[in-house]
Protein backbone atom coordinates (compact mmCIF):
# COMPACT_ATOMS: atom_id res chain seq x y z
CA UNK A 1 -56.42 -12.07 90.08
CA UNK A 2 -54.42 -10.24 92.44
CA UNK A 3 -51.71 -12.40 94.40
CA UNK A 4 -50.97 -12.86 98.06
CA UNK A 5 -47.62 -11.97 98.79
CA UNK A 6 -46.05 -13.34 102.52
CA UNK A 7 -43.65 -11.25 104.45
CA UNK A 8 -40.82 -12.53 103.09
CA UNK A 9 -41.98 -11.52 99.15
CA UNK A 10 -42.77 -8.07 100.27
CA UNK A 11 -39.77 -7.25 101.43
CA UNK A 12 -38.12 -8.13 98.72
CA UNK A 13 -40.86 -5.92 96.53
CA UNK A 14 -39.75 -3.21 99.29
CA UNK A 15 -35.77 -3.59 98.40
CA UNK A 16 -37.23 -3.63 94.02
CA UNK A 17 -39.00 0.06 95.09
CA UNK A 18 -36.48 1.37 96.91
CA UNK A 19 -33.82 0.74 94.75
CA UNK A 20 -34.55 2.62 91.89
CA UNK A 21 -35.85 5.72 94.39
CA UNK A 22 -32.13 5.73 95.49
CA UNK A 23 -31.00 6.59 92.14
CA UNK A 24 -33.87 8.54 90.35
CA UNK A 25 -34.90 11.42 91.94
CA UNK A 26 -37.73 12.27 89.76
CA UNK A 27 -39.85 8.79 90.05
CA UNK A 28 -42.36 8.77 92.83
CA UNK A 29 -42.68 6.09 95.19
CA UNK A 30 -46.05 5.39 94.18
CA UNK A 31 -44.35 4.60 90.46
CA UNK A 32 -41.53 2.68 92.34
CA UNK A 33 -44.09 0.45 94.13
CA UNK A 34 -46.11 -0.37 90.99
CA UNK A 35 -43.08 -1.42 89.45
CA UNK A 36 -41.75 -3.56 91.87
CA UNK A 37 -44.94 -5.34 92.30
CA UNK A 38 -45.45 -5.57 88.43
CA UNK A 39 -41.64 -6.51 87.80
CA UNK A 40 -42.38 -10.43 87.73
CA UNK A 41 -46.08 -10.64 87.30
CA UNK A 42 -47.00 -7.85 85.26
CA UNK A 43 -50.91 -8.90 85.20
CA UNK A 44 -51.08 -10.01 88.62
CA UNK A 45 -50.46 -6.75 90.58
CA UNK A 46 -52.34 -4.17 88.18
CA UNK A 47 -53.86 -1.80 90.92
CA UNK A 48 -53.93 1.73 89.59
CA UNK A 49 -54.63 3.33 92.87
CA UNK A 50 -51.86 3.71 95.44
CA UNK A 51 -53.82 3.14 98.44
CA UNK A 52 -54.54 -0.47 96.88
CA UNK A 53 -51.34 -1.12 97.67
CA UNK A 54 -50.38 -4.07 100.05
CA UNK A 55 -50.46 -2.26 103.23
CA UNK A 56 -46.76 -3.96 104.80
CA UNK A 57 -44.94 -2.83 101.47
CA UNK A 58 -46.03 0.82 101.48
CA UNK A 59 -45.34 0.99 105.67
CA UNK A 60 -41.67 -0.40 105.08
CA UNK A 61 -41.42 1.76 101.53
CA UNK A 62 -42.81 4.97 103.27
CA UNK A 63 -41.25 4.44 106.38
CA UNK A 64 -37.44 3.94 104.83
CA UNK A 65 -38.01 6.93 103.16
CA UNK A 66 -39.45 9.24 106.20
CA UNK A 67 -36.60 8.50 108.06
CA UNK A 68 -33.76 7.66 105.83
CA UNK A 69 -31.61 9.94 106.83
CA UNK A 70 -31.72 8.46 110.85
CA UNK A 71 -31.64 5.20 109.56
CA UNK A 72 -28.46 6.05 107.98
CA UNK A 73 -26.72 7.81 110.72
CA UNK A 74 -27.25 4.75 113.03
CA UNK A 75 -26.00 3.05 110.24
CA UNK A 76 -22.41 4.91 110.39
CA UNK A 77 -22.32 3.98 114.06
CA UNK A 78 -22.01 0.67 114.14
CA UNK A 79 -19.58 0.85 111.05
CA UNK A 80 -16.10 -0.53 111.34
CA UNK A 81 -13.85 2.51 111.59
CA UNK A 82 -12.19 2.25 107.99
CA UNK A 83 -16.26 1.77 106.60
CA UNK A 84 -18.20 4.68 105.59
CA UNK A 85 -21.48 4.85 104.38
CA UNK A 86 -20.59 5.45 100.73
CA UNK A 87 -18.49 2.58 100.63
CA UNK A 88 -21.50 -0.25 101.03
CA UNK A 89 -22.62 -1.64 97.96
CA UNK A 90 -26.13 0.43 97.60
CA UNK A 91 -28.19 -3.02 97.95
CA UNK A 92 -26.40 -3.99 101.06
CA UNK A 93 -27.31 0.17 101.99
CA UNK A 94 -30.66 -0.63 100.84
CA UNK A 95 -31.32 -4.12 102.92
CA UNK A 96 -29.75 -2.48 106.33
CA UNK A 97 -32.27 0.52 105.82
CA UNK A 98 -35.55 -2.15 105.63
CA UNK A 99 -33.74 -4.51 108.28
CA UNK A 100 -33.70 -1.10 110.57
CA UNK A 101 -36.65 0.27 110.28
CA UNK A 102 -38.34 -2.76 111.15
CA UNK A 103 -36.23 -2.91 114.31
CA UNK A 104 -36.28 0.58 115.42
CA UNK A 105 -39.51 1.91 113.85
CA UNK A 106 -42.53 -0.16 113.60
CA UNK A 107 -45.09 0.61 115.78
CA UNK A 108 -46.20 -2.23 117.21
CA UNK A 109 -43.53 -4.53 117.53
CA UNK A 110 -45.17 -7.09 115.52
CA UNK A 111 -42.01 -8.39 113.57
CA UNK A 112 -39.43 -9.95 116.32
CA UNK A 113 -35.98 -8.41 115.90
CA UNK A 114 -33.91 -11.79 115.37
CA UNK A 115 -36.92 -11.80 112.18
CA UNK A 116 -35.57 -8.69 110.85
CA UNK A 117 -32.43 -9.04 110.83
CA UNK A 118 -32.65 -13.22 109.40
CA UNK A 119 -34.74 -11.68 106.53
CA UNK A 120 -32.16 -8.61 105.49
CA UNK A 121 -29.50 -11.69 105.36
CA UNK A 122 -31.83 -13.70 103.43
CA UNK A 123 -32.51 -10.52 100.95
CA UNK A 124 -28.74 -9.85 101.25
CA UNK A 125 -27.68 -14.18 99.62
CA UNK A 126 -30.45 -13.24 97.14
CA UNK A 127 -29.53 -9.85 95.90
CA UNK A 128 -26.16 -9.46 96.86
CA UNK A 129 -22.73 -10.97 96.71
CA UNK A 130 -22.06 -14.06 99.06
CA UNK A 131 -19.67 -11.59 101.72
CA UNK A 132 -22.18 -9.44 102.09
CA UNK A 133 -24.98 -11.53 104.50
CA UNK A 134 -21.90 -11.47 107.19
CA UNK A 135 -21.29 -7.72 106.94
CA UNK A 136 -24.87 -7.24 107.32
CA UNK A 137 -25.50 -9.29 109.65
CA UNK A 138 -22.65 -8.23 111.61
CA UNK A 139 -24.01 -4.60 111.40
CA UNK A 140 -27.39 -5.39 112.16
CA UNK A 141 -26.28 -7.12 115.11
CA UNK A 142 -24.84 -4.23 116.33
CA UNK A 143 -27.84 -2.43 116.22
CA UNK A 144 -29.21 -4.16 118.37
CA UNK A 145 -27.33 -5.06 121.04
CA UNK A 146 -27.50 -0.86 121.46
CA UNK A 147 -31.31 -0.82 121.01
CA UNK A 148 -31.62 -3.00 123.58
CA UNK A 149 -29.30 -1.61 126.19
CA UNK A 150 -31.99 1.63 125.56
């Protein structure tokens, strides 16, 4: 039986894929996605096929890939002047990228910023250490005070 996952769950399955594709050059994000989704029930999300995938958590995995390299350039904006982009913990790297594409690349704007940027804190007190969800939050608020000014 295959389960639903809400928006919340598939970002977090987003972060789980694109973790390991940050590190491992040779694993496709096909295998990334089947292992996030299989990571804590391996029998529920058994889907050979990759466009059986759930449609949000390839967009946000694709789309973090396709335009990493943007993502992270806006990212080294809105960094305090002694930051740069090595320095963040990859996770926090990670979270920002998902929080940003949603913000700055979705198509239809069908996730409301202040949504984005609640969840990356949310993925941040989950995944990362306690200081982090102010850091990111600080930088994602950044963000968008300048995409809005646009």
């Amino acid at each position: 039986m295959r389960q639903k996952l809400n928006r919340h769950k598939i970002r977090e399955k987003a972060l789980q894929a694109l973790f390991p594709l940050n590190f491992n050059p040779d694993l496709t994000k096909e295998d990334a996605i089947k292992n996030a989704l299989a990571f804590e029930h391996p029998d529920e999300f058994i889907d050979e096929k990759a466009e059986n995938f759930i449609p949000y958590l390839d967009i946000l995995v694709t789309g973090v890939i396709a335009k990493k390299e943007e993502i992270d350039q806006l990212i080294s904006k809105h960094l305090a002047a002694k930051w740069k982009l090595q320095r963040i913990a990859k996770i926090d790297l990670i979270i920002l990228r998902i929080a940003i594409f949603e913000i700055h690349y979705m198509e239809e704007k069908e996730i409301p910023d202040i949504v984005a940027i609640n969840e990356a804190i949310e993925l941040t007190k989950t995944f990362s250490e306690e200081k982090s969800s102010k850091f990111i939050n600080g930088v994602l608020s950044s963000v968008l005070k300048e995409y809005q000014h646009v």
